[in-house]
C-alpha atoms as a PDB file:
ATOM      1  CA  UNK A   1    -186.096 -92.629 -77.501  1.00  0.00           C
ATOM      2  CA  UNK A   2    -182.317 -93.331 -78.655  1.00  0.00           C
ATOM      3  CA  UNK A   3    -180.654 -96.436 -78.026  1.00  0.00           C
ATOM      4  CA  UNK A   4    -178.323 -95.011 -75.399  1.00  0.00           C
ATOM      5  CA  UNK A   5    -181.729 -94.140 -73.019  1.00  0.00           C
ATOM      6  CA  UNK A   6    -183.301 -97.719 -73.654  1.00  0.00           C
ATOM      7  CA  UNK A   7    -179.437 -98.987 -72.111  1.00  0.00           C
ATOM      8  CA  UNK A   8    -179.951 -96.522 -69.637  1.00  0.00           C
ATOM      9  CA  UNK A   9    -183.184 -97.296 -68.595  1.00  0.00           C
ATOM     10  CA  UNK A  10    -182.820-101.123 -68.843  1.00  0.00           C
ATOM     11  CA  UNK A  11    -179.830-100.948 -66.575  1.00  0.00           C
ATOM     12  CA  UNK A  12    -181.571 -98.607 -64.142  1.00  0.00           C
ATOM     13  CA  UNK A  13    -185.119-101.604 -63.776  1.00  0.00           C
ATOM     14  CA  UNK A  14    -182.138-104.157 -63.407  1.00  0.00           C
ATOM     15  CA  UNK A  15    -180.506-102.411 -60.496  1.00  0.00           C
ATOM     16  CA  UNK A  16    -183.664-101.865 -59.036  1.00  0.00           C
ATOM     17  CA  UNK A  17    -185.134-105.419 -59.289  1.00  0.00           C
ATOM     18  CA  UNK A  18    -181.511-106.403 -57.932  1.00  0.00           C
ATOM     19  CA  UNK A  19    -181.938-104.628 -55.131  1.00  0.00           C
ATOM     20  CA  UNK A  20    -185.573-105.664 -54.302  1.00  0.00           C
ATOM     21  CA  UNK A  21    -184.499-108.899 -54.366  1.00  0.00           C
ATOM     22  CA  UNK A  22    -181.666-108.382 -52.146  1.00  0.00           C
ATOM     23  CA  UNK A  23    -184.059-106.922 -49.734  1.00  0.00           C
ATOM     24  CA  UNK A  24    -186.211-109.914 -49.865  1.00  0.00           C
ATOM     25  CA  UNK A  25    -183.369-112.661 -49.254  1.00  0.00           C
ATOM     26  CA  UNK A  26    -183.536-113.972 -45.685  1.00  0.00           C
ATOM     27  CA  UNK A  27    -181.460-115.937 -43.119  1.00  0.00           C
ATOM     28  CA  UNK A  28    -181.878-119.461 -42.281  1.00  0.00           C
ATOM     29  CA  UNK A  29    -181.179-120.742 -39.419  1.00  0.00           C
ATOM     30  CA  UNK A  30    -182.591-124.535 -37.775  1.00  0.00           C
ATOM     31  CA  UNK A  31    -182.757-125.810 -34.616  1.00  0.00           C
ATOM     32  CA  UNK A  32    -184.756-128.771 -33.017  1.00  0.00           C
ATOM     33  CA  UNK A  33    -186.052-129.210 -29.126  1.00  0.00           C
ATOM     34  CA  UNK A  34    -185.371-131.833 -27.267  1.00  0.00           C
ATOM     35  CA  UNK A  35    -188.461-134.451 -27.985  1.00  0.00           C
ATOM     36  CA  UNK A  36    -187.584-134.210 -31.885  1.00  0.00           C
ATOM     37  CA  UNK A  37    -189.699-130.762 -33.048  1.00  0.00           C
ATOM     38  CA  UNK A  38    -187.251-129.354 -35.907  1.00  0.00           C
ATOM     39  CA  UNK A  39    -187.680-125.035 -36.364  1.00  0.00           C
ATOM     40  CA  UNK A  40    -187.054-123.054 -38.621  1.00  0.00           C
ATOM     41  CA  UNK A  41    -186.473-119.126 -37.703  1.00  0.00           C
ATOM     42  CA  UNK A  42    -186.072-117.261 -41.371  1.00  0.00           C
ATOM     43  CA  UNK A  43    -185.005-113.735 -40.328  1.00  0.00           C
ATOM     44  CA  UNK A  44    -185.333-111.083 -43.595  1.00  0.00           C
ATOM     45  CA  UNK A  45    -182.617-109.608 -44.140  1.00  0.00           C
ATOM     46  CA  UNK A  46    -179.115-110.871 -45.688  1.00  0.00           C
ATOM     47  CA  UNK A  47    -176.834-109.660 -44.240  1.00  0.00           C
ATOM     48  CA  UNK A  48    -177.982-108.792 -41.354  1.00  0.00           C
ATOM     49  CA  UNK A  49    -177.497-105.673 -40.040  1.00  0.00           C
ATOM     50  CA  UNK A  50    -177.653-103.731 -36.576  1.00  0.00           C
ATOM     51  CA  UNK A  51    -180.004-101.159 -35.358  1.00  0.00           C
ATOM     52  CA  UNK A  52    -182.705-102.326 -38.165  1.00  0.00           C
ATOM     53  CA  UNK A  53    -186.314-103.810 -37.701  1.00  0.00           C
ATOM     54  CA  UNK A  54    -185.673-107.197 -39.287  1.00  0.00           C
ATOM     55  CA  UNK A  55    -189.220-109.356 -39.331  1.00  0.00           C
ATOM     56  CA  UNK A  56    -188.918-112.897 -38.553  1.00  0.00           C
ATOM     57  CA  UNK A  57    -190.721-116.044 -38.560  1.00  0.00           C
ATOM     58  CA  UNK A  58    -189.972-118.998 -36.339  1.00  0.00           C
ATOM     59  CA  UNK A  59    -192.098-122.614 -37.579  1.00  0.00           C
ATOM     60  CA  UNK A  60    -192.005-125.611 -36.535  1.00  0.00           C
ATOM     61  CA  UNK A  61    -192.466-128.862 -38.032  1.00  0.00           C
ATOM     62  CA  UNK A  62    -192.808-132.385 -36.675  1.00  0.00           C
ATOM     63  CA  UNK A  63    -195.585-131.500 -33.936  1.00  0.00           C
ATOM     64  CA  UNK A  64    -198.205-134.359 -32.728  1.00  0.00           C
ATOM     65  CA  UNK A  65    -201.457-133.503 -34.650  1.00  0.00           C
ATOM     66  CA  UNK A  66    -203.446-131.109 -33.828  1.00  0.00           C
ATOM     67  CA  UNK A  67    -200.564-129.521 -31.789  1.00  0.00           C
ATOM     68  CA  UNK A  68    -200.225-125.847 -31.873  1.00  0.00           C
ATOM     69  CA  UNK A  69    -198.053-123.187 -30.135  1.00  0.00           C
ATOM     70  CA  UNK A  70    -200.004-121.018 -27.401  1.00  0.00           C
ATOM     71  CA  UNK A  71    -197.771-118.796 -26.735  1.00  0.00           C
ATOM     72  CA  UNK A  72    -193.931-118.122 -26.771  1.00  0.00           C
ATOM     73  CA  UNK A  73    -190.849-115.550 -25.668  1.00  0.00           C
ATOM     74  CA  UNK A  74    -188.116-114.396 -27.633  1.00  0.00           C
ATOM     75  CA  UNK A  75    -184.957-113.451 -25.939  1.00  0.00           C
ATOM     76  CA  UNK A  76    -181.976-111.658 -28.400  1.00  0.00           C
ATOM     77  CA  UNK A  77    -178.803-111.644 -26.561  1.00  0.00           C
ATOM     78  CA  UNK A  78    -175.759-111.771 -27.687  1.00  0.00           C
ATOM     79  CA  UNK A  79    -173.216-114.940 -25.671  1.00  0.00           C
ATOM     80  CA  UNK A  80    -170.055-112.472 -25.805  1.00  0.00           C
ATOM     81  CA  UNK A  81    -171.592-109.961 -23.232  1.00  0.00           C
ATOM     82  CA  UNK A  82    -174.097-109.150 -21.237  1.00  0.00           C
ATOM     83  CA  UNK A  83    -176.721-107.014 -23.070  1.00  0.00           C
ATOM     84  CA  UNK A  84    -179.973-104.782 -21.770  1.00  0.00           C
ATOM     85  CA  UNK A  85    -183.210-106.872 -22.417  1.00  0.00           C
ATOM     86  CA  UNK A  86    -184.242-107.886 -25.815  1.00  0.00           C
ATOM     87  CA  UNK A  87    -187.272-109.309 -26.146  1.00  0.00           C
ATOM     88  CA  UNK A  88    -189.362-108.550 -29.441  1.00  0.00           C
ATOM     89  CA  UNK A  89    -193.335-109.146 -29.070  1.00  0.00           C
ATOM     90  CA  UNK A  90    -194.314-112.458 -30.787  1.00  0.00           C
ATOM     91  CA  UNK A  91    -197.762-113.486 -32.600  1.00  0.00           C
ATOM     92  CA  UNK A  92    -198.035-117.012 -33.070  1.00  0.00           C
ATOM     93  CA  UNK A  93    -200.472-118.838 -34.888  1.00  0.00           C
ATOM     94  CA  UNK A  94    -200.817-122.574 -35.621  1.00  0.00           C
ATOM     95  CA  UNK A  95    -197.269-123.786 -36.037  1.00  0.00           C
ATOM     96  CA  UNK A  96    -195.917-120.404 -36.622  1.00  0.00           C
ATOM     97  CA  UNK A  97    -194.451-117.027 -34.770  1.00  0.00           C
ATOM     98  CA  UNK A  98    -194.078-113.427 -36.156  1.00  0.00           C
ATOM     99  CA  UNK A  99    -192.253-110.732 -34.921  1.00  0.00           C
ATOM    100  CA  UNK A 100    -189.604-108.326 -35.650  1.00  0.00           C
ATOM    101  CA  UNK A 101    -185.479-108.025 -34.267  1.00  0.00           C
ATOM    102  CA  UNK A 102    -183.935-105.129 -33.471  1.00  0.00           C
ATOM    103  CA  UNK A 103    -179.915-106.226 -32.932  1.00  0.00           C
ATOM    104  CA  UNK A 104    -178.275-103.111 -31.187  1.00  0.00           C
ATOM    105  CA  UNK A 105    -174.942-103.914 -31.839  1.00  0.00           C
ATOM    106  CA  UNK A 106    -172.743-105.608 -34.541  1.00  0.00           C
ATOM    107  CA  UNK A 107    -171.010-109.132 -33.529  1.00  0.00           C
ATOM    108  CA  UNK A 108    -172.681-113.021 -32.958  1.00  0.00           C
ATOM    109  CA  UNK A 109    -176.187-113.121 -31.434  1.00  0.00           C
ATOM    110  CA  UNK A 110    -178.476-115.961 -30.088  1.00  0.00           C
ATOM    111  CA  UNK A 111    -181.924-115.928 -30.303  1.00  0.00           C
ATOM    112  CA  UNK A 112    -184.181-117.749 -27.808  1.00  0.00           C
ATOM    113  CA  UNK A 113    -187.459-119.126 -27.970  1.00  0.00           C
ATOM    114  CA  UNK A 114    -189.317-120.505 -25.338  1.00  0.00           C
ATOM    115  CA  UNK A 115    -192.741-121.898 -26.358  1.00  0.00           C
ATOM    116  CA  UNK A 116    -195.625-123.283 -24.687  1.00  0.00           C
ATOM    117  CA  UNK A 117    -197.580-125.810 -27.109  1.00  0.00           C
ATOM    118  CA  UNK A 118    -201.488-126.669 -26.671  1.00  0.00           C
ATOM    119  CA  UNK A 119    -200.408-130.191 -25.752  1.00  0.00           C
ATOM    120  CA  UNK A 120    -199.125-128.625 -22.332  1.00  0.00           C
ATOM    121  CA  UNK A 121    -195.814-129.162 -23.149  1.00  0.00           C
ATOM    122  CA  UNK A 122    -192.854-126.194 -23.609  1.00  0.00           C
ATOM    123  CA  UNK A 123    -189.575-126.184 -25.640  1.00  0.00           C
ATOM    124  CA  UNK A 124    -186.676-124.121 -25.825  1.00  0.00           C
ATOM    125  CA  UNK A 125    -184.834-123.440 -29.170  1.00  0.00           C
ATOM    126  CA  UNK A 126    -181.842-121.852 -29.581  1.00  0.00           C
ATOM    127  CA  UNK A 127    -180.660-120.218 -32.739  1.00  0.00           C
ATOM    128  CA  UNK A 128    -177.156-119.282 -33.662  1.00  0.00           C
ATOM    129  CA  UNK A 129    -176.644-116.129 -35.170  1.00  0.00           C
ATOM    130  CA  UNK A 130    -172.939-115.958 -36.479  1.00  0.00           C
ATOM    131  CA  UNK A 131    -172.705-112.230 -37.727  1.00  0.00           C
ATOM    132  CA  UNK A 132    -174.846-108.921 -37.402  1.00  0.00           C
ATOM    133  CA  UNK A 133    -173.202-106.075 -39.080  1.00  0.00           C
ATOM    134  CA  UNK A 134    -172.696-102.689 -38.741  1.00  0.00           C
ATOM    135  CA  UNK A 135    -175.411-100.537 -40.605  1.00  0.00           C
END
């Protein structure tokens, strides 16, 4: 093999390994609930970008021991309109919910959670989503 395809090939494994890891960066967003639970919702995908399954995981941290979430709702809407139903199915274990967003249009979003935590108490977080772009 010549030296030109070694370049060639080298710059070919960098692009893809760029672009692997540009498919694994995520979004950050925080929030906290009203009796001092911070979240965490790390949506994968940077930018973010419309009419694309994007998983997510919501987490929380600072819950009384032995406290777990039992169940919870996710509502995607989007504060500049009203929008059909959005709702994506959410499994939640421990501290933790999975699921995946679908964001139909480009423009700011919110995303909703409502949980219900094995201590009988609920929450409501509510995560600012500045930009969803066109794919």
């Amino acid at each position: 093999m010549n030296d030109f395809a070694r370049s060639f090939l080298l710059a070919c494994a960098v692009v893809v390994i760029a672009a692997d890891a540009a498919s694994a960066a995520g979004t950050l967003l925080q929030a906290a609930d009203d009796r001092g639970a911070s979240a965490t919702l790390v949506l994968r995908g940077a930018p973010l970008v419309s009419m694309t399954e994007i998983p997510f995981r919501l987490e929380l941290a600072g819950l009384d021991q032995g406290t777990t979430i039992d169940s919870a709702v996710c509502s995607l809407t989007m504060p500049a309109m009203p929008m059909p139903e959005n709702s994506p199915p959410l499994t939640c274990d421990g501290n933790a919910c999975i699921g995946r967003a679908v964001f139909t249009m480009a423009g700011a979003w919110q995303a909703t959670f409502d949980l219900n935590k094995s201590d009988g108490t609920s929450a409501s977080l509510v995560f600012d989503i500045d930009m969803v772009r066109m794919k």
